[in-house]
N, C-alpha and C. Protein backbone atom coordinates (compact mmCIF):
# COMPACT_ATOMS: atom_id res chain seq x y z
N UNK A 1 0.85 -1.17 0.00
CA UNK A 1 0.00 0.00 0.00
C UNK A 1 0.90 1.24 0.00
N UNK A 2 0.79 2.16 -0.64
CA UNK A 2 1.64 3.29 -1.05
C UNK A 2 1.58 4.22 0.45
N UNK A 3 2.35 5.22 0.23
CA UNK A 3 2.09 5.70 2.13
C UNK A 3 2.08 7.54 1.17
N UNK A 4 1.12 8.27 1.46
CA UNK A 4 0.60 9.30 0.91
C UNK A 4 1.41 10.50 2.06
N UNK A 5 2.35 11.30 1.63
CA UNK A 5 2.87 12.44 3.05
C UNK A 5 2.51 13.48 2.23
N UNK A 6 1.93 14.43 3.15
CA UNK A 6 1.96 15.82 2.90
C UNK A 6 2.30 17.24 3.42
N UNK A 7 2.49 18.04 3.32
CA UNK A 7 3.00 19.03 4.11
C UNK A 7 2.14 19.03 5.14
N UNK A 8 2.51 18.88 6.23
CA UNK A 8 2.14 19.59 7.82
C UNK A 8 1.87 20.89 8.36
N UNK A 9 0.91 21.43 7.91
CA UNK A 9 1.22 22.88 8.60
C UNK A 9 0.33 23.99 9.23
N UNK A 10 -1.05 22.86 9.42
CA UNK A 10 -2.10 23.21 9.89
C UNK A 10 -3.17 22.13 10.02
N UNK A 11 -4.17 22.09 11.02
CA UNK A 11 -5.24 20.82 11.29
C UNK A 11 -4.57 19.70 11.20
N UNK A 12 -3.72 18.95 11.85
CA UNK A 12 -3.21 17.69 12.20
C UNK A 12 -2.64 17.26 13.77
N UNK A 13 -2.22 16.40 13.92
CA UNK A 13 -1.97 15.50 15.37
C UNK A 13 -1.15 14.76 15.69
N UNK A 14 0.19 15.04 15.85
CA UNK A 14 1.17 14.23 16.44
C UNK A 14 0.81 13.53 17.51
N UNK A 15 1.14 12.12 17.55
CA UNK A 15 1.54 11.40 18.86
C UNK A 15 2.70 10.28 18.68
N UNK A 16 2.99 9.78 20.01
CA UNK A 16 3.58 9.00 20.24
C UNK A 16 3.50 7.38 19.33
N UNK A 17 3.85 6.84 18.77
CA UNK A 17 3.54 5.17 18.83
C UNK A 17 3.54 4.35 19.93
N UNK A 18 3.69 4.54 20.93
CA UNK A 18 3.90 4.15 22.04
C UNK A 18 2.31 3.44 22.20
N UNK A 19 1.80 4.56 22.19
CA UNK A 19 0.16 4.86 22.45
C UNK A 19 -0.25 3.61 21.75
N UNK A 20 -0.25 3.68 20.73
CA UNK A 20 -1.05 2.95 19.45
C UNK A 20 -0.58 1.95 19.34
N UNK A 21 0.72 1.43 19.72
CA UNK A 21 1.36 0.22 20.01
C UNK A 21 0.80 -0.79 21.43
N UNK A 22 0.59 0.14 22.52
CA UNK A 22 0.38 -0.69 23.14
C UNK A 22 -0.54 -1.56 24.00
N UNK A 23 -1.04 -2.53 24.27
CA UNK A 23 -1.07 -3.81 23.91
C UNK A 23 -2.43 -3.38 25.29
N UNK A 24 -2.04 -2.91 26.17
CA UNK A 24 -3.07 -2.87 27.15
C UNK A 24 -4.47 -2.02 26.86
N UNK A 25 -4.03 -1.42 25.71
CA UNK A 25 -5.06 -0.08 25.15
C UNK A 25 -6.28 -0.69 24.02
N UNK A 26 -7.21 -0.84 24.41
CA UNK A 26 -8.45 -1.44 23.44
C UNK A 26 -8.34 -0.52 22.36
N UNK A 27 -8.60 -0.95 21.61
CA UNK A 27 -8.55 0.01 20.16
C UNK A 27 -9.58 0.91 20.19
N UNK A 28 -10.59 0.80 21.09
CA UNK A 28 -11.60 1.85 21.32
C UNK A 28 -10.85 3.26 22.11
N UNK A 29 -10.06 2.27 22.71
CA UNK A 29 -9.47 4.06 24.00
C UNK A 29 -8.21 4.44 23.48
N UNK A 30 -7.91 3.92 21.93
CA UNK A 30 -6.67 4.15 21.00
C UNK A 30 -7.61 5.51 20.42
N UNK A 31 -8.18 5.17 19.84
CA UNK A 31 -9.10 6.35 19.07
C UNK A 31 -9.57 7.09 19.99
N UNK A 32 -9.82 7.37 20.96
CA UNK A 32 -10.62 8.05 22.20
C UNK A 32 -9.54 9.15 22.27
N UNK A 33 -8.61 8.54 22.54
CA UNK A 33 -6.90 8.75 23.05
C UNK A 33 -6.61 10.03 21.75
N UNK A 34 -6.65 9.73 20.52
CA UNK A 34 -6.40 10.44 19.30
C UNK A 34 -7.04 11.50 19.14
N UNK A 35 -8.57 11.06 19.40
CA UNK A 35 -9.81 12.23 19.36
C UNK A 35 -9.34 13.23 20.19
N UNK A 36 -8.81 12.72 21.32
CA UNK A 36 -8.85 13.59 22.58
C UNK A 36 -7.50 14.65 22.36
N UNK A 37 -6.50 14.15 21.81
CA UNK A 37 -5.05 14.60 21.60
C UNK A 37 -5.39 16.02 20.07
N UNK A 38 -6.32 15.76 19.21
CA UNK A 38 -6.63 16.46 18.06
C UNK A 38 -7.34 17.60 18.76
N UNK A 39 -7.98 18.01 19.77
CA UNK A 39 -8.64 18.74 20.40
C UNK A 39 -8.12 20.19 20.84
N UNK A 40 -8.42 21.15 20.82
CA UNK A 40 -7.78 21.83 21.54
C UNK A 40 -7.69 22.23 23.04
N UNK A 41 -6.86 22.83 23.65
CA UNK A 41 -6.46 22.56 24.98
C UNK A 41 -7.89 23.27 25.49
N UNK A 42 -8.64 24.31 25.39
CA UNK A 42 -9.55 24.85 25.93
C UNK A 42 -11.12 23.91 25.53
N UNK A 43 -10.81 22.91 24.90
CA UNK A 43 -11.75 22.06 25.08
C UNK A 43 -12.45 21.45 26.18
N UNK A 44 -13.94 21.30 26.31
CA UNK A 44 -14.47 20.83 27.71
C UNK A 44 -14.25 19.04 27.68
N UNK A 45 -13.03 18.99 28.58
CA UNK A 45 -12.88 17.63 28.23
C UNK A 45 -13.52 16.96 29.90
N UNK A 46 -14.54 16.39 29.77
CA UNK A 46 -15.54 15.81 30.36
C UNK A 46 -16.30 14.71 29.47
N UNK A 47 -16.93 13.82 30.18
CA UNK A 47 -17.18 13.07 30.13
C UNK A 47 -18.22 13.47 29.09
N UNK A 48 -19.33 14.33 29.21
CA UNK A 48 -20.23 15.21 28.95
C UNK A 48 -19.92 15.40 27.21
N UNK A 49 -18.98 16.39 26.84
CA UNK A 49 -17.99 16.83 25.83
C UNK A 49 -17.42 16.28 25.05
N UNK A 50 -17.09 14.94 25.70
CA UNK A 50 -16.51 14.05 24.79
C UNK A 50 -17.89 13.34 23.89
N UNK A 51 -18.59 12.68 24.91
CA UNK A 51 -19.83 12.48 24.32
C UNK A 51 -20.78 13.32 23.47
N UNK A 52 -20.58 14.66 23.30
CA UNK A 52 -21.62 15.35 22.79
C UNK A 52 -20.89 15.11 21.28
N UNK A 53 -19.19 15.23 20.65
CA UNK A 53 -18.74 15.03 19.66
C UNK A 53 -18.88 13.72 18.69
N UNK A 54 -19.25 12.46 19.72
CA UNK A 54 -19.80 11.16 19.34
C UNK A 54 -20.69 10.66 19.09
N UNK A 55 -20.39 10.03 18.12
CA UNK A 55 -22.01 9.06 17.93
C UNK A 55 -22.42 8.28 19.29
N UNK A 56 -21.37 7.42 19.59
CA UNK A 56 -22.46 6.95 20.40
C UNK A 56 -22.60 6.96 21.85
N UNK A 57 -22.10 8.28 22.52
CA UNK A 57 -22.90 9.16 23.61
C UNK A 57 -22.22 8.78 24.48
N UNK A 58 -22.35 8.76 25.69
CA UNK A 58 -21.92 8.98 27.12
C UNK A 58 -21.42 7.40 27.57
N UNK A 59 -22.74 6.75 27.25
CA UNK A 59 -22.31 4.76 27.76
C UNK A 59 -20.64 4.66 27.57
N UNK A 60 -20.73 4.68 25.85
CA UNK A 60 -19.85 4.43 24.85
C UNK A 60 -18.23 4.80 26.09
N UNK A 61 -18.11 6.12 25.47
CA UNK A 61 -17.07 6.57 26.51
C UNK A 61 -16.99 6.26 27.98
N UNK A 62 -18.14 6.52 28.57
CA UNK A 62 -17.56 5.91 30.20
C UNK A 62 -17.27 3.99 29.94
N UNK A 63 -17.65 3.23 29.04
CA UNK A 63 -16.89 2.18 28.98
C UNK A 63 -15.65 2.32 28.70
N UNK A 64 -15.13 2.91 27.87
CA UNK A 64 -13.88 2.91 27.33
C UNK A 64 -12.65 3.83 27.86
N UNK A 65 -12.99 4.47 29.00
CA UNK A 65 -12.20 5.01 30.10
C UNK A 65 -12.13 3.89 31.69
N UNK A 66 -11.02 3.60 31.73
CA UNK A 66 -10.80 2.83 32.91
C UNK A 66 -11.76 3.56 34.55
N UNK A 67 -12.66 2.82 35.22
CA UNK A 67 -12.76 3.31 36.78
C UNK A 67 -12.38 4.23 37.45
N UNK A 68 -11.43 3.86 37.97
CA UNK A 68 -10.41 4.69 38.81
C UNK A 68 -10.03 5.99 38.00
N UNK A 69 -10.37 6.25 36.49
CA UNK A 69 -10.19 7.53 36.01
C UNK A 69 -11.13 8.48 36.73
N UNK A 70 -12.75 7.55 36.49
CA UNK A 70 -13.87 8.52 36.80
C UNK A 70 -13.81 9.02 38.11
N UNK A 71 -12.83 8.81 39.02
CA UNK A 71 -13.62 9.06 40.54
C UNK A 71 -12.74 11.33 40.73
């Protein structure tokens, strides 16, 4: 598959591979993780916020955030 690069120089998202590599991270809270990183910092990042940008709402995300995050 050909790998498509283009100039960088506005609306995009660096991260780590680390992230996306690893092994403990459901591929749901890989993308959560991405969504959340593309955002800007004055974003309402709540539980609330995250859900209002998603299809599928509040459940969705509080599954895909570990417990011990929510308290």
């Amino acid at each position: 598959m050909p790998v498509f690069r283009v100039e960088k120089v506005k609306d995009y998202t660096i991260m780590p591979n680390t992230h996306l590599r690893n092994r403990q991270l459901s591929l749901q809270a890989k993308g959560l993780l991405c969504q959340m990183l593309s955002l800007p910092p004055e974003w309402n990042f709540t539980l609330q916020g995250l859900a209002y940008i998603n299809k599928e709402g509040l459940d969705a995300i509080t599954t895909v955030l570990p417990a011990e995050d929510m308290e």
